[in-house]
C-alpha atoms as a PDB file:
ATOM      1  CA  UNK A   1     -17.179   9.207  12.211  1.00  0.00           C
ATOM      2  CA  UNK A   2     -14.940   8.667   9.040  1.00  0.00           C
ATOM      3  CA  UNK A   3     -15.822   6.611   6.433  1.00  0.00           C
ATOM      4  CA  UNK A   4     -13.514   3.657   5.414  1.00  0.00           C
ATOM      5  CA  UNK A   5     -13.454   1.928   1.872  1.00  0.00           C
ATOM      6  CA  UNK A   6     -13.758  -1.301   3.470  1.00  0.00           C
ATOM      7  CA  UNK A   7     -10.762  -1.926   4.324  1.00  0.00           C
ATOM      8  CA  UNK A   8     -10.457  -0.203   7.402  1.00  0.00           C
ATOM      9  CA  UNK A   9      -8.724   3.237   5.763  1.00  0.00           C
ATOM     10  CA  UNK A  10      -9.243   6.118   4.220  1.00  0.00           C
ATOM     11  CA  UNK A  11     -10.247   6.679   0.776  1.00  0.00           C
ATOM     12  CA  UNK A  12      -7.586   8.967  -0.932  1.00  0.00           C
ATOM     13  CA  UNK A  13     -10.385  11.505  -1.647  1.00  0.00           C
ATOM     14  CA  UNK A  14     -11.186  11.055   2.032  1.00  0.00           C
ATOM     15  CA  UNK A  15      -8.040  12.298   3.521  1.00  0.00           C
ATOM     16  CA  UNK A  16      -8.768  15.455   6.228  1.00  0.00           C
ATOM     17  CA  UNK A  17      -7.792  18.566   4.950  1.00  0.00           C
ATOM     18  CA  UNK A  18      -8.917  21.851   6.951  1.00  0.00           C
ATOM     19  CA  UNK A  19     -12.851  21.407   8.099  1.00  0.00           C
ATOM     20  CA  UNK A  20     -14.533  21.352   4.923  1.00  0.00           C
ATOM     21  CA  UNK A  21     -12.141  19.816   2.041  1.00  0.00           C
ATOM     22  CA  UNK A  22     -10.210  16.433   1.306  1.00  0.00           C
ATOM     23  CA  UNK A  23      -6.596  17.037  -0.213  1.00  0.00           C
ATOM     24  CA  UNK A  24      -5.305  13.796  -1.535  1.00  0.00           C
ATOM     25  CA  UNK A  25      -1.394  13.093   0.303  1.00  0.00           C
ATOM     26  CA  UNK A  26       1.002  11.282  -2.242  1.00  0.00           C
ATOM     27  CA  UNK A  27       4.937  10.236  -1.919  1.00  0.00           C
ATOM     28  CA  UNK A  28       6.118  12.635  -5.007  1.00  0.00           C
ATOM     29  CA  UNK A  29       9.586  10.313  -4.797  1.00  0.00           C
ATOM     30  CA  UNK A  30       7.330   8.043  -6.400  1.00  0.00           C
ATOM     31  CA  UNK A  31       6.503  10.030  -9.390  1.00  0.00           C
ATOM     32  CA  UNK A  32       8.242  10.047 -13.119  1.00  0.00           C
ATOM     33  CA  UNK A  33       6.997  13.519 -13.881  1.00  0.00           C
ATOM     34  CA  UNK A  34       6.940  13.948 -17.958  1.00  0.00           C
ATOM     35  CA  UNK A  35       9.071  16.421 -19.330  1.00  0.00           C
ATOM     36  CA  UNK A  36       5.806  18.338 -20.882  1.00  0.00           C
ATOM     37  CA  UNK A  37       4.131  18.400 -17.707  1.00  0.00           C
ATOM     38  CA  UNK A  38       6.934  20.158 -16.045  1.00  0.00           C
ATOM     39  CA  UNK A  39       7.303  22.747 -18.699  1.00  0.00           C
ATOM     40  CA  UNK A  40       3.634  23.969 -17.891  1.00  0.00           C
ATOM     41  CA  UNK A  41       4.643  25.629 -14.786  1.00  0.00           C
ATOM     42  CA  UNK A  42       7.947  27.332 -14.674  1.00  0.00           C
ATOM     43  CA  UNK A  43      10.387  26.734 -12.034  1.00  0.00           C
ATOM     44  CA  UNK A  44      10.234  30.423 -10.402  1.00  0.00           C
ATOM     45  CA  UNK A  45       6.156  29.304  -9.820  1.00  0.00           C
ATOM     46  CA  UNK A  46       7.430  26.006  -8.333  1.00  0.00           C
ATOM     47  CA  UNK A  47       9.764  27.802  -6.231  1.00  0.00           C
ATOM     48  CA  UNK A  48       7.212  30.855  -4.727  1.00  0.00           C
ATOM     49  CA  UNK A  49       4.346  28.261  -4.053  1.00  0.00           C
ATOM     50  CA  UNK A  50       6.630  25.180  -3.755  1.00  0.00           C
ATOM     51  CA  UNK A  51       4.718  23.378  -5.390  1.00  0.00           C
ATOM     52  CA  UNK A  52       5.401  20.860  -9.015  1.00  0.00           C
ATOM     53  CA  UNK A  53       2.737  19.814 -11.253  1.00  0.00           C
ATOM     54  CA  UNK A  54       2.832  15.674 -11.541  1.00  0.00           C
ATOM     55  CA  UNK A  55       0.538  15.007 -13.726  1.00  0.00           C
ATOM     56  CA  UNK A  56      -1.830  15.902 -16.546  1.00  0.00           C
ATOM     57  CA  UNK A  57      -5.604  14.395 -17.360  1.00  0.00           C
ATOM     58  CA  UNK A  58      -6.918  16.453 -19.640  1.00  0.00           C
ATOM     59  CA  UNK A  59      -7.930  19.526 -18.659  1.00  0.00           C
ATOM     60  CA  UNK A  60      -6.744  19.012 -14.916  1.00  0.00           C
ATOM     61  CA  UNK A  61      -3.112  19.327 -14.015  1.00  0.00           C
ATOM     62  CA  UNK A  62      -2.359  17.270 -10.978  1.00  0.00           C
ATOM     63  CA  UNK A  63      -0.214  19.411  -8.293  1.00  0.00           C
ATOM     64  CA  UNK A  64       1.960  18.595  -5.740  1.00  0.00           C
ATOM     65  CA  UNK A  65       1.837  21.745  -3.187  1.00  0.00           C
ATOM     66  CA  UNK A  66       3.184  22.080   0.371  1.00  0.00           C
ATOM     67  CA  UNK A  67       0.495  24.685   1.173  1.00  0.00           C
ATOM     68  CA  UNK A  68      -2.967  22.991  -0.656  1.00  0.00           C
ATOM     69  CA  UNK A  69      -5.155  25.614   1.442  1.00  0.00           C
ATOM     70  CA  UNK A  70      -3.233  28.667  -0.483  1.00  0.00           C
ATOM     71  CA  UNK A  71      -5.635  29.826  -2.880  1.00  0.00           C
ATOM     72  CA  UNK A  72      -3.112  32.245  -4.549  1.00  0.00           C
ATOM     73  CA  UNK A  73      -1.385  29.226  -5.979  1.00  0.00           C
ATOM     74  CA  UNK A  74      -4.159  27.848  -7.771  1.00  0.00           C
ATOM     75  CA  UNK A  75      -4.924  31.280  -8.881  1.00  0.00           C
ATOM     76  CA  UNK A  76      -1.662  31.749 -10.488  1.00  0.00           C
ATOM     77  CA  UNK A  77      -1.114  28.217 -11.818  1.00  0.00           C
ATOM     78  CA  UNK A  78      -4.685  28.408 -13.628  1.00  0.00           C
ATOM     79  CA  UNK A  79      -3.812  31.542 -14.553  1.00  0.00           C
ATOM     80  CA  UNK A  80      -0.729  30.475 -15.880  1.00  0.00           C
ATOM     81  CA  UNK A  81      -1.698  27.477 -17.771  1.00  0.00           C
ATOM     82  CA  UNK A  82      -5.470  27.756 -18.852  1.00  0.00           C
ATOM     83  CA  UNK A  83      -6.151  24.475 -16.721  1.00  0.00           C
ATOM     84  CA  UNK A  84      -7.867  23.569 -13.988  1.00  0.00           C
ATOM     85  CA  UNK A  85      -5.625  22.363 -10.802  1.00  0.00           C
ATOM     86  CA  UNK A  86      -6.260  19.912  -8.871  1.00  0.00           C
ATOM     87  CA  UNK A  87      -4.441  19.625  -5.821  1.00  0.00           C
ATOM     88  CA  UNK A  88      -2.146  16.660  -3.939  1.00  0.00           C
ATOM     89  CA  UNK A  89      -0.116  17.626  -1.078  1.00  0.00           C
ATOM     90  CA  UNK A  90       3.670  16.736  -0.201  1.00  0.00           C
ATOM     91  CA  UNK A  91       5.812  17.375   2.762  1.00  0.00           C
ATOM     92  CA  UNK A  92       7.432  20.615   1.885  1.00  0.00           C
ATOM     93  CA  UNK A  93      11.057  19.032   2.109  1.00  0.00           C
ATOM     94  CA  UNK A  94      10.148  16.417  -0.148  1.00  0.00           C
ATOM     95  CA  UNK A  95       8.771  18.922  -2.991  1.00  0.00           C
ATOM     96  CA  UNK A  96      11.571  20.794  -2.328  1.00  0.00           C
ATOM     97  CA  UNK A  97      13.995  18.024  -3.461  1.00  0.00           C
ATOM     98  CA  UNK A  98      11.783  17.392  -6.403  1.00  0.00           C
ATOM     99  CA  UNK A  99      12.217  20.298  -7.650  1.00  0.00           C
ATOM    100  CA  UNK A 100      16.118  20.293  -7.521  1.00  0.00           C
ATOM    101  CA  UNK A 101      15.608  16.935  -9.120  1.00  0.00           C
ATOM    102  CA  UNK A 102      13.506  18.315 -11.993  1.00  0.00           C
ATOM    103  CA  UNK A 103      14.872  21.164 -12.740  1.00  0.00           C
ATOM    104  CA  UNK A 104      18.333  21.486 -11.156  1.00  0.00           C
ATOM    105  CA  UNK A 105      20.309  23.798  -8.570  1.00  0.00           C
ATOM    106  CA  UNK A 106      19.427  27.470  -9.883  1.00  0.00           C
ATOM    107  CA  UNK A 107      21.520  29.427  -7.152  1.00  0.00           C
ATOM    108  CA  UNK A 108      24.345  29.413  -9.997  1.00  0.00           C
ATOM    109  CA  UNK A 109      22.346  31.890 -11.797  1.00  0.00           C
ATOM    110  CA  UNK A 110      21.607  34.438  -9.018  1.00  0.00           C
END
């Protein structure tokens, strides 16, 4: 039996991921990402995990990723920024735009 907040649906914490974890689902079209929050993660680390970090509270930087249960991604991304990530997930396609929004078509520099 799920738990409601009292209105009849889901917490955002509450939102089935796998059998044993709660990933958080968000509309990334409805983000203003800061400039310093995208420089954190570089755009070939957006691109291999498609993923793009939204958001930073403190020591937590918030992260958009098509593929939540991949622990490899928050192994590099902590690696990569000394913070802890904490995880939303997106439909790939609409990460993928994102990230051409953010940080622009790259296939002119292959």
């Amino acid at each position: 039996m799920s738990k409601t907040n009292g209105s009849g649906r889901l917490p955002m914490d509450s939102v089935p991921f796998g059998s044993d974890r709660a990933v958080p689902v968000v509309d990334i079209a409805d983000y203003v990402i800061e400039p310093a929050v995208l420089a954190l993660v570089p755009r070939l680390l957006c691109d291999r995990h498609t993923s793009l970090p939204i958001a930073r509270v403190g020591d937590r930087l918030i992260v958009a990723m098509a593929d939540p249960g991949n622990l490899t991604t928050y192994e590099e991304l902590e690696s990569h920024t000394g913070l802890r990530i904490e995880a939303v997930t997106a439909p790939e396609d609409s990460i993928l735009a994102a990230i051409l929004r953010y940080h622009g078509d790259d296939s002119r520099r292959r």
